[in-house]
C-alpha atoms as a PDB file:
ATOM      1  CA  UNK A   1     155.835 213.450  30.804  1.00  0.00           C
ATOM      2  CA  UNK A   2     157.800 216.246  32.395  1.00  0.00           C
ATOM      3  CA  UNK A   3     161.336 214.867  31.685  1.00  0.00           C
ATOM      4  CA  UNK A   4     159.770 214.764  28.077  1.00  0.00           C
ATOM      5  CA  UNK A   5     159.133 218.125  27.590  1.00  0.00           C
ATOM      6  CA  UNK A   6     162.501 218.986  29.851  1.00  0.00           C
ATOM      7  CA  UNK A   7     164.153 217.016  27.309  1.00  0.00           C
ATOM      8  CA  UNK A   8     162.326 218.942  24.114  1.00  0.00           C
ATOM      9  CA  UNK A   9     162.588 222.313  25.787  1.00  0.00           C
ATOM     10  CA  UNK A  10     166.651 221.792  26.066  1.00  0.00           C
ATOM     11  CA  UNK A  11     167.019 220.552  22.318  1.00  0.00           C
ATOM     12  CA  UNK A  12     165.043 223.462  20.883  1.00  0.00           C
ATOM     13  CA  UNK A  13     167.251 225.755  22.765  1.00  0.00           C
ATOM     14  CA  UNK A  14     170.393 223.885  21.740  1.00  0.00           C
ATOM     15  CA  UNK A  15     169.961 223.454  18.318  1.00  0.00           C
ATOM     16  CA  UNK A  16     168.850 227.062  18.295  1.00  0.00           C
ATOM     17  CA  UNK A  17     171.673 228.382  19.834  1.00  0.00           C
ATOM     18  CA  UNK A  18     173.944 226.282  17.188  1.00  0.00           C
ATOM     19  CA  UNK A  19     171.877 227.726  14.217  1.00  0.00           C
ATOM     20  CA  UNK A  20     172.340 230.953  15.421  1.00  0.00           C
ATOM     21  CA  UNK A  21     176.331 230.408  15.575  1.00  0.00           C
ATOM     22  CA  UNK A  22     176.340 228.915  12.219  1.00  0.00           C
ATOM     23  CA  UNK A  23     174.757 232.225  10.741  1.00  0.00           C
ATOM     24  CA  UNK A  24     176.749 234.676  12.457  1.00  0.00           C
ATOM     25  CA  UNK A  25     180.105 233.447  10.843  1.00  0.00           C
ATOM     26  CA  UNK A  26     177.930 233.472   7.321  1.00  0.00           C
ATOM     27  CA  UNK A  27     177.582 237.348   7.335  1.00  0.00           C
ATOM     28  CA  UNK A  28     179.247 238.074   4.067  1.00  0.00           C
ATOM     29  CA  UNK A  29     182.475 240.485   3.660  1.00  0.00           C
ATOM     30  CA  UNK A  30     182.355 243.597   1.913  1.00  0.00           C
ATOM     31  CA  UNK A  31     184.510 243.219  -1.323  1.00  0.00           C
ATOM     32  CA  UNK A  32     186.892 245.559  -1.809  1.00  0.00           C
ATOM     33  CA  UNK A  33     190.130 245.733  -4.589  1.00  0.00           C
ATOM     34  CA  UNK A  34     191.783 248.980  -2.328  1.00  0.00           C
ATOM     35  CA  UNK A  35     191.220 250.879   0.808  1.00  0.00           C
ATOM     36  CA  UNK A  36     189.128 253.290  -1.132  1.00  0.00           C
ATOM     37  CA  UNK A  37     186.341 250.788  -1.951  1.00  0.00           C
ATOM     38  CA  UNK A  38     185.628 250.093   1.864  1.00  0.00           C
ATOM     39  CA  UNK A  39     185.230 253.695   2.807  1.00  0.00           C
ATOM     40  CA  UNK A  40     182.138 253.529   0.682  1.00  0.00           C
ATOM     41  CA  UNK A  41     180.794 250.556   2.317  1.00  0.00           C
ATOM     42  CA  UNK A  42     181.956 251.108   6.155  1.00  0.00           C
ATOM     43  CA  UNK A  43     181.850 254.496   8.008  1.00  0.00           C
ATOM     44  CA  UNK A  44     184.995 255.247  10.169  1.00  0.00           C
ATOM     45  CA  UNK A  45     184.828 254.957  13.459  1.00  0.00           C
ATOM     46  CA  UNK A  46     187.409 256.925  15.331  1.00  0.00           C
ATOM     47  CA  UNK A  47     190.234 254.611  16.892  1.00  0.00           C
ATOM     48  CA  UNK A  48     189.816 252.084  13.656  1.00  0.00           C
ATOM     49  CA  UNK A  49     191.468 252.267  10.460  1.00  0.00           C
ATOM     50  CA  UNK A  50     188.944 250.748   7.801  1.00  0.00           C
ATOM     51  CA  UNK A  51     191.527 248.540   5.066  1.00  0.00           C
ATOM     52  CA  UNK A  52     191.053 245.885   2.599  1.00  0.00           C
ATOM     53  CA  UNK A  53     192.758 242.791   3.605  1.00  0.00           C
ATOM     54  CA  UNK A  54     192.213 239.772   1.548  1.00  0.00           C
ATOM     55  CA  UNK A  55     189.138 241.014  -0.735  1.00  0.00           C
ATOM     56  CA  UNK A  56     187.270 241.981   2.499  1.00  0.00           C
ATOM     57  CA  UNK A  57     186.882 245.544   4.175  1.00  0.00           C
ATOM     58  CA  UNK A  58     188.226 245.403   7.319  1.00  0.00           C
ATOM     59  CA  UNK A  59     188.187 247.868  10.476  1.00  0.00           C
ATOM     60  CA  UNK A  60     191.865 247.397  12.225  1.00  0.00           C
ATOM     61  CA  UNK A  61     192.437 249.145  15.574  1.00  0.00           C
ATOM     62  CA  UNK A  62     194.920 251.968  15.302  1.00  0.00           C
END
């Protein structure tokens, strides 16, 4: 009965820590066409340079 519920208490935490990775990579970019676009969506942080790269607002380390 214990190795049982061993057994369930390890799954739930697997499978929850593999749900959890699957949703953190599914956090959506900020579109962008320019530079200009992301400073309305991302504040700037000093040491970062916020830029679009790709269609996405990016924050790139100066």
């Amino acid at each position: 009965m214990v190795v049982i519920l061993k057994f369930v208490y390890v799954m739930v935490i697997f499978v929850s820590l593999f749900l959890m990775a699957i949703n953190v990579n599914a956090i959506p970019g900020m579109p962008c066409i320019n530079d200009v676009d992301c400073e309305k969506y991302i504040s700037p942080v000093s040491g970062y340079q916020v830029k679009c790269i790709d269609g996405n607002c990016e924050r790139i380390r100066i």
